[in-house]
N, C-alpha and C. Protein backbone atom coordinates (compact mmCIF):
# COMPACT_ATOMS: atom_id res chain seq x y z
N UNK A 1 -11.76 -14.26 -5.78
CA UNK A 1 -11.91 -12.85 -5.49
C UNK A 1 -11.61 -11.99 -6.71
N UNK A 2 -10.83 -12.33 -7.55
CA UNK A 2 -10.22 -11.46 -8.55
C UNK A 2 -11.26 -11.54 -9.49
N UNK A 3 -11.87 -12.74 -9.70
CA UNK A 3 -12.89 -13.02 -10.60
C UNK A 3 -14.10 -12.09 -10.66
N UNK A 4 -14.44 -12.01 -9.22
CA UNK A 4 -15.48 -11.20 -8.68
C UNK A 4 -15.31 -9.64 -9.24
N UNK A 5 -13.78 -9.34 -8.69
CA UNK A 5 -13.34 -8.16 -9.13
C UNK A 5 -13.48 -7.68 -10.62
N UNK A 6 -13.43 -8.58 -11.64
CA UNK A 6 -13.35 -8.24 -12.91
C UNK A 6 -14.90 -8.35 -13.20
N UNK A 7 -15.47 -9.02 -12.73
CA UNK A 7 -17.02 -8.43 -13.07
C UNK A 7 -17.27 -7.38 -12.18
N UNK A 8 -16.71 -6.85 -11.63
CA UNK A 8 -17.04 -5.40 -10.62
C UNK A 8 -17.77 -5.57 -9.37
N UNK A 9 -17.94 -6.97 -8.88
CA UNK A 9 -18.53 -7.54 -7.85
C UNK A 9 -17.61 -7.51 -6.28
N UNK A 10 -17.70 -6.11 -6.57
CA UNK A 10 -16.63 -5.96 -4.95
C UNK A 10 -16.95 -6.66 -3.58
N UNK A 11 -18.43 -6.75 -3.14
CA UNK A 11 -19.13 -7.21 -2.70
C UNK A 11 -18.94 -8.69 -2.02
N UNK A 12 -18.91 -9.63 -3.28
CA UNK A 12 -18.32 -11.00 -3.17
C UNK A 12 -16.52 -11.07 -3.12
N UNK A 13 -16.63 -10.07 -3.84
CA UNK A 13 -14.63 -10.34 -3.91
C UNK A 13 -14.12 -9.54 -2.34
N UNK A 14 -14.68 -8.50 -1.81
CA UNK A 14 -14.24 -8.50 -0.56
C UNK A 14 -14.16 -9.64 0.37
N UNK A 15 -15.71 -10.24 0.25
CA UNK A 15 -15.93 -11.93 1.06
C UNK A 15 -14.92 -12.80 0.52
N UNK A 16 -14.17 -12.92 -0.14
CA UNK A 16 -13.58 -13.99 -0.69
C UNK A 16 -12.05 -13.63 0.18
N UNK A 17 -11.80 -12.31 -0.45
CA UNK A 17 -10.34 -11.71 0.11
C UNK A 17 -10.59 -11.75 2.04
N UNK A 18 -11.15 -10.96 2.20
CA UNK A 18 -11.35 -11.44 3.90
C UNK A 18 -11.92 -12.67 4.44
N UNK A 19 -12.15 -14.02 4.09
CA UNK A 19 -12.17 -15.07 3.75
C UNK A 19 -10.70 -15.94 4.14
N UNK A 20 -9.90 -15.44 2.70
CA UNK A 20 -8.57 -15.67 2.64
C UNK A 20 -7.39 -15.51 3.46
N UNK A 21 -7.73 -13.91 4.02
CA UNK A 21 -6.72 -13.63 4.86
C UNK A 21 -7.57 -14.15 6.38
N UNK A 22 -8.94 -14.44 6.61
CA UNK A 22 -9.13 -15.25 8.02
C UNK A 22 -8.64 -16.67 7.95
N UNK A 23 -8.65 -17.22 6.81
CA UNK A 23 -8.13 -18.70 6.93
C UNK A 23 -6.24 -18.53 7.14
N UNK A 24 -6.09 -17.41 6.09
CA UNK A 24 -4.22 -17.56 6.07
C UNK A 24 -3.76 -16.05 6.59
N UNK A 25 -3.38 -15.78 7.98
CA UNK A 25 -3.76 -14.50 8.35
C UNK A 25 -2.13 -13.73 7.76
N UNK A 26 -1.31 -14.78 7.30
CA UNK A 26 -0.12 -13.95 6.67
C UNK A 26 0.09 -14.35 5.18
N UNK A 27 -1.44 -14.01 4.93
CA UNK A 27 -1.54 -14.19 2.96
C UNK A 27 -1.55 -12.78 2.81
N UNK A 28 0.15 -12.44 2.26
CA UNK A 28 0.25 -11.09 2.09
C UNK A 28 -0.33 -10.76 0.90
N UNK A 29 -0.37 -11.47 -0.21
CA UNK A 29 -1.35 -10.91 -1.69
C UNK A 29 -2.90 -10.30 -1.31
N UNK A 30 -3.23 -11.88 -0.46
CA UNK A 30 -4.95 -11.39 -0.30
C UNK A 30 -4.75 -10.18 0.42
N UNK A 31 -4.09 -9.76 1.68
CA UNK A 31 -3.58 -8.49 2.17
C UNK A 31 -3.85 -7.38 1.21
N UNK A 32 -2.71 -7.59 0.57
CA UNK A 32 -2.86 -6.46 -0.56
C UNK A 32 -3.78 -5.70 -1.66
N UNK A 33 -4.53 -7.03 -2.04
CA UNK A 33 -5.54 -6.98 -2.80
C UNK A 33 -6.49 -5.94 -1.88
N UNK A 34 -7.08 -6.74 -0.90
CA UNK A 34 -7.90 -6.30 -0.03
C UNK A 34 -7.91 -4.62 0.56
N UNK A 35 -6.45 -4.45 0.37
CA UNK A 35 -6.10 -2.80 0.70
C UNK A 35 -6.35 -2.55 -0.78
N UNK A 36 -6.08 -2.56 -1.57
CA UNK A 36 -6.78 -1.78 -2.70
C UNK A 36 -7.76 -2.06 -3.20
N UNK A 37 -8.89 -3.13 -3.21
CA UNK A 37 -10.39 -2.88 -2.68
C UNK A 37 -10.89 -1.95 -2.15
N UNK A 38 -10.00 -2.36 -0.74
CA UNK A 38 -10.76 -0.79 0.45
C UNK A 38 -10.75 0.69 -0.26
N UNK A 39 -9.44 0.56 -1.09
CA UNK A 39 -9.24 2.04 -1.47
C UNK A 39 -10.06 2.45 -2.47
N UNK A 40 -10.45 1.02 -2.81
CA UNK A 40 -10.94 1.54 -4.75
C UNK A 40 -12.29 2.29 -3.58
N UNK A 41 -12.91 0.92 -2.88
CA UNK A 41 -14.20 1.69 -2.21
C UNK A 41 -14.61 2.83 -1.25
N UNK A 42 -13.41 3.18 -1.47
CA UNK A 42 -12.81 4.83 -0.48
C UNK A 42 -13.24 4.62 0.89
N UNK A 43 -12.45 3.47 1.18
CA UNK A 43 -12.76 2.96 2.62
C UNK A 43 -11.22 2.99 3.59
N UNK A 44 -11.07 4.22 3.48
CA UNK A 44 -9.22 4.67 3.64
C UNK A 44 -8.90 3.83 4.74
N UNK A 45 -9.32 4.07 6.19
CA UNK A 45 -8.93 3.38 7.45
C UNK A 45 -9.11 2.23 7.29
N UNK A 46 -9.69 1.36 6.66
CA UNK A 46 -9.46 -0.13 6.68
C UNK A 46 -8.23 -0.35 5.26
N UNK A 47 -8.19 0.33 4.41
CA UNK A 47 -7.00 -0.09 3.40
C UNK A 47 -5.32 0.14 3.98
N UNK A 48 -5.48 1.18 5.09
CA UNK A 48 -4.40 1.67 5.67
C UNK A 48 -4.02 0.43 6.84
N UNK A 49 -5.21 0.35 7.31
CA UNK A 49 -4.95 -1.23 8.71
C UNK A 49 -4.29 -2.12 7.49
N UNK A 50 -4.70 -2.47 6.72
CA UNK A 50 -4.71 -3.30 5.79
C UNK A 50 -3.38 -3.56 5.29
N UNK A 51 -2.76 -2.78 4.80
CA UNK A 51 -1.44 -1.91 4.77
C UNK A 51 -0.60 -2.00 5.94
N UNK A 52 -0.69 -2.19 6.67
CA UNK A 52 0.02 -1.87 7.59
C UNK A 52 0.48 -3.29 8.24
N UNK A 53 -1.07 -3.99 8.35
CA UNK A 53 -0.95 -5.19 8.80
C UNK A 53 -0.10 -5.94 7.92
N UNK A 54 0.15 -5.88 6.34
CA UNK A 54 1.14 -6.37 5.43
C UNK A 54 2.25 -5.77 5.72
N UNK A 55 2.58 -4.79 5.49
CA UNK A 55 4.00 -4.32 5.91
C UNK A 55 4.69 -5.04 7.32
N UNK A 56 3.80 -5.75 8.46
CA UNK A 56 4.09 -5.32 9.52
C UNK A 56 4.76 -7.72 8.97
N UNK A 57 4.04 -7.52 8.30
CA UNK A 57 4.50 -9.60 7.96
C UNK A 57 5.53 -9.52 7.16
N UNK A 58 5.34 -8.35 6.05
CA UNK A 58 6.61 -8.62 5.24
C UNK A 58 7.21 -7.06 4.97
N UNK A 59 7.95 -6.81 5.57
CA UNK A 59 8.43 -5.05 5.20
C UNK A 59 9.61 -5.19 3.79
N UNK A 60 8.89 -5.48 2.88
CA UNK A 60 9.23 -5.21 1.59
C UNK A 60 9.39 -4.24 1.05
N UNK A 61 10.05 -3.59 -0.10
CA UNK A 61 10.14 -2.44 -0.33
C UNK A 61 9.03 -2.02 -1.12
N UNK A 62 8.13 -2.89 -1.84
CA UNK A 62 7.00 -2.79 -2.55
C UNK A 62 6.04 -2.73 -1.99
N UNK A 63 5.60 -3.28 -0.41
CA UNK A 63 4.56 -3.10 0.86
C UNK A 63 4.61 -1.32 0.89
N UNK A 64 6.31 -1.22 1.32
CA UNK A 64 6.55 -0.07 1.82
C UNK A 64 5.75 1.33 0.90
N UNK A 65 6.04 1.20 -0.48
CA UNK A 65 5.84 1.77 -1.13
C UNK A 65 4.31 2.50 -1.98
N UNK A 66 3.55 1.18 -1.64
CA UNK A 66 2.27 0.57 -1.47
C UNK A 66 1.33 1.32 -0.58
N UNK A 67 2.03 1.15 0.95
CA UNK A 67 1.60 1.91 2.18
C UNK A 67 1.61 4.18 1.91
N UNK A 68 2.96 4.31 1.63
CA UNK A 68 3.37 5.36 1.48
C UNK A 68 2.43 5.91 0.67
N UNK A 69 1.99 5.37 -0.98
CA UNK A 69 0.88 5.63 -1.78
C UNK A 69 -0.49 6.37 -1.09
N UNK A 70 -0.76 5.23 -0.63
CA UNK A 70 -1.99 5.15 -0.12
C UNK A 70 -2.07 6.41 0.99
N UNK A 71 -1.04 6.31 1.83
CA UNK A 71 -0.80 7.60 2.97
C UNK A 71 -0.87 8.92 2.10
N UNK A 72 -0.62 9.43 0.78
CA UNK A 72 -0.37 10.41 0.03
C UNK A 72 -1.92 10.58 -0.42
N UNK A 73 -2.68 9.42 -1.02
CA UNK A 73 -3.42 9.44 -1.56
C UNK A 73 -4.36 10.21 -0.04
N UNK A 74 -4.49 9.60 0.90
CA UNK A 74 -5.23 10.27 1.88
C UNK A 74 -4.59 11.22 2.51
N UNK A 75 -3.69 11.95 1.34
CA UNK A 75 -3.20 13.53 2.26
C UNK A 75 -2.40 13.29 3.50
N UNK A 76 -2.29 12.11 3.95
CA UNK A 76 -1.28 11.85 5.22
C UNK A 76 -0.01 11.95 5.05
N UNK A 77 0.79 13.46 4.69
CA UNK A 77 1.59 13.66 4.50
C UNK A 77 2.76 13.61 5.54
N UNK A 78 2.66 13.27 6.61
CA UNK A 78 3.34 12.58 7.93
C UNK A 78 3.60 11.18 7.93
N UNK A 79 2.77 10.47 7.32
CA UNK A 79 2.32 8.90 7.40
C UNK A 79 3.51 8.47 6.10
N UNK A 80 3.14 9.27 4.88
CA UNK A 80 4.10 8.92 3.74
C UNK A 80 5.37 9.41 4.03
N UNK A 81 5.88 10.64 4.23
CA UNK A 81 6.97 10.66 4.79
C UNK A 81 7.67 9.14 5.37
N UNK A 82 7.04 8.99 6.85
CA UNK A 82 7.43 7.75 7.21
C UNK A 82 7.33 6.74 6.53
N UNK A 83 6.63 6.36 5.90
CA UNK A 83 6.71 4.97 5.08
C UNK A 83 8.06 5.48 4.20
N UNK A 84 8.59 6.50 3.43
CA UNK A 84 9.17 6.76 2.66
C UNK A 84 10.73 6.36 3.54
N UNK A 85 10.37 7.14 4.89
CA UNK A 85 12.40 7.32 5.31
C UNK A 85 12.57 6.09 5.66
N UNK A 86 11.25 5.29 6.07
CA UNK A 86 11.62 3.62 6.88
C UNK A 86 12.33 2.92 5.74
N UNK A 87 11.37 2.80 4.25
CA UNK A 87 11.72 2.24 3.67
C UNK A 87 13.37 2.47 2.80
N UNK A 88 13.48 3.77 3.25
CA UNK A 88 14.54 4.41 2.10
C UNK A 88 15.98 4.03 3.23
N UNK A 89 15.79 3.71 4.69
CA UNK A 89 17.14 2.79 5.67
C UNK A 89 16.75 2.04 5.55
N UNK A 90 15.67 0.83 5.42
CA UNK A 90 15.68 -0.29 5.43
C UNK A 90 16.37 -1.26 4.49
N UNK A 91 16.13 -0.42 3.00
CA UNK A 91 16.53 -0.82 1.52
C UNK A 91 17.67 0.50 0.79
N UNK A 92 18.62 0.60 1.67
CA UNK A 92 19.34 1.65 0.99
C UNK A 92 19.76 1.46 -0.40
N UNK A 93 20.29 -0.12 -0.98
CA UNK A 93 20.68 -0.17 -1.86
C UNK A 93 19.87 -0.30 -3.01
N UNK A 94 18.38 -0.12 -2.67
CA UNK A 94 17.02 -1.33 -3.13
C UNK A 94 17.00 0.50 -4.60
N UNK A 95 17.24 0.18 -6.04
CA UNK A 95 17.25 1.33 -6.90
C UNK A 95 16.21 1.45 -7.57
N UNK A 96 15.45 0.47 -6.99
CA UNK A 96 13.66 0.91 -7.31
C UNK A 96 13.16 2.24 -6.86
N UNK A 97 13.90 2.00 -5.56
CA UNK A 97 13.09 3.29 -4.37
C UNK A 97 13.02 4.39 -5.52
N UNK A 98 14.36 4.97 -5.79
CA UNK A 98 14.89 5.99 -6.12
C UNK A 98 13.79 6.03 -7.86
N UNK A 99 14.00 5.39 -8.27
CA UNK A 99 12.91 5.22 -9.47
C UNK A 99 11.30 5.71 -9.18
N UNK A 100 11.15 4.58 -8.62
CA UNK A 100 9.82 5.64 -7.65
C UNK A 100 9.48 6.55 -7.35
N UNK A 101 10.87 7.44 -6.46
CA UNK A 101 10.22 8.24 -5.53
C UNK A 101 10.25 9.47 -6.57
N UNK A 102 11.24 9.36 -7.92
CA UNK A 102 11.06 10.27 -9.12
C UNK A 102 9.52 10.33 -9.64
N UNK A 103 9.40 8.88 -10.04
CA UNK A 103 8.31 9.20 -10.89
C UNK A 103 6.96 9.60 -10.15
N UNK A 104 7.17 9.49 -8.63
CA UNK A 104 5.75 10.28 -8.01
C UNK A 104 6.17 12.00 -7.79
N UNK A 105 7.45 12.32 -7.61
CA UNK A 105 7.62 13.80 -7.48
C UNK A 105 7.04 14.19 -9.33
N UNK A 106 7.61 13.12 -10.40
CA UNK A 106 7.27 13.57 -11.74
C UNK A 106 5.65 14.12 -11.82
N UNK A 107 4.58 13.14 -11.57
CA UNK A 107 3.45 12.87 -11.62
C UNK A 107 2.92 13.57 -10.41
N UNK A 108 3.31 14.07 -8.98
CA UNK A 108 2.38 14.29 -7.91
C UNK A 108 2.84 15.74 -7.39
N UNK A 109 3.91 16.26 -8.58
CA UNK A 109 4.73 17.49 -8.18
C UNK A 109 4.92 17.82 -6.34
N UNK A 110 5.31 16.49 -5.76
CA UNK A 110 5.77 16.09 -4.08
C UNK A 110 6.76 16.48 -3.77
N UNK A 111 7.63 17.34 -4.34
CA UNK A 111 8.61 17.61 -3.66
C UNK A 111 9.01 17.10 -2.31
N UNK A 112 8.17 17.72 -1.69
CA UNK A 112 8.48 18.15 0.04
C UNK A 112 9.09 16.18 0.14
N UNK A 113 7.65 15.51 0.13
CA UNK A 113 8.79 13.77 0.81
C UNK A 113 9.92 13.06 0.09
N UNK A 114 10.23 13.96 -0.64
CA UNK A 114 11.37 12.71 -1.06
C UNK A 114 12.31 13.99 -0.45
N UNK A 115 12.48 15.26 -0.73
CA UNK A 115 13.75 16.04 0.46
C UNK A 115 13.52 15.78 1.51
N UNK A 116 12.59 15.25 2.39
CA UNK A 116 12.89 14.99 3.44
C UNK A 116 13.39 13.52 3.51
N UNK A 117 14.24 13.34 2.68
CA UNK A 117 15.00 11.77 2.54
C UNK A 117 16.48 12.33 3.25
């Protein structure tokens, strides 16, 4: 799939990634990949299932963060919020978050979701 991807063959590399995750339905990479496919192909509601369905196998703080993105990126400023407060009790001690949630207020001038932490 990645192969596909680097020749720009989304096409085949989607078949490969949904492929992957029908044979291994808790292959959280192909998961992931596959949500940012969807997104590259501005195919929001399936990158968000996509997303979600990973978070929901492994609630990592990097899923979490991943999800939250993507919720921002589609203006779901309700959706990121939540991905933000789940992840920010789930991983209180986790000092990535806090790294993060700077450098997107730096870059996305977001105020509003990280005060609502």
């Amino acid at each position: 799939a990645m192969v596909y991807l680097k020749q720009n063959d989304t096409k085949r590399s989607m078949e490969d990634l949904s492929g992957a995750v029908l044979a291994d339905p808790q292959f959280i990479n192909a998961k992931l990949e596959k949500a940012k496919l969807h997104k590259r192909l501005k195919q929001y509601p399936e990158a968000v299932a996509e997303l979600n369905s990973a978070v929901l196998l492994d609630p990592s703080p990097a899923l979490y963060f991943e999800l939250a993105d993507l919720k921002l990126w589609v203006n779901d400023r309700a959706g990121a919020d939540y991905a933000y407060q789940d992840a920010a009790a789930k991983f209180p001690s986790d000092t990535t978050f806090g790294a993060w949630a700077a450098f997107k207020i730096r870059y996305t001038q977001d105020y509003h979701v990280v005060l609502s932490l």
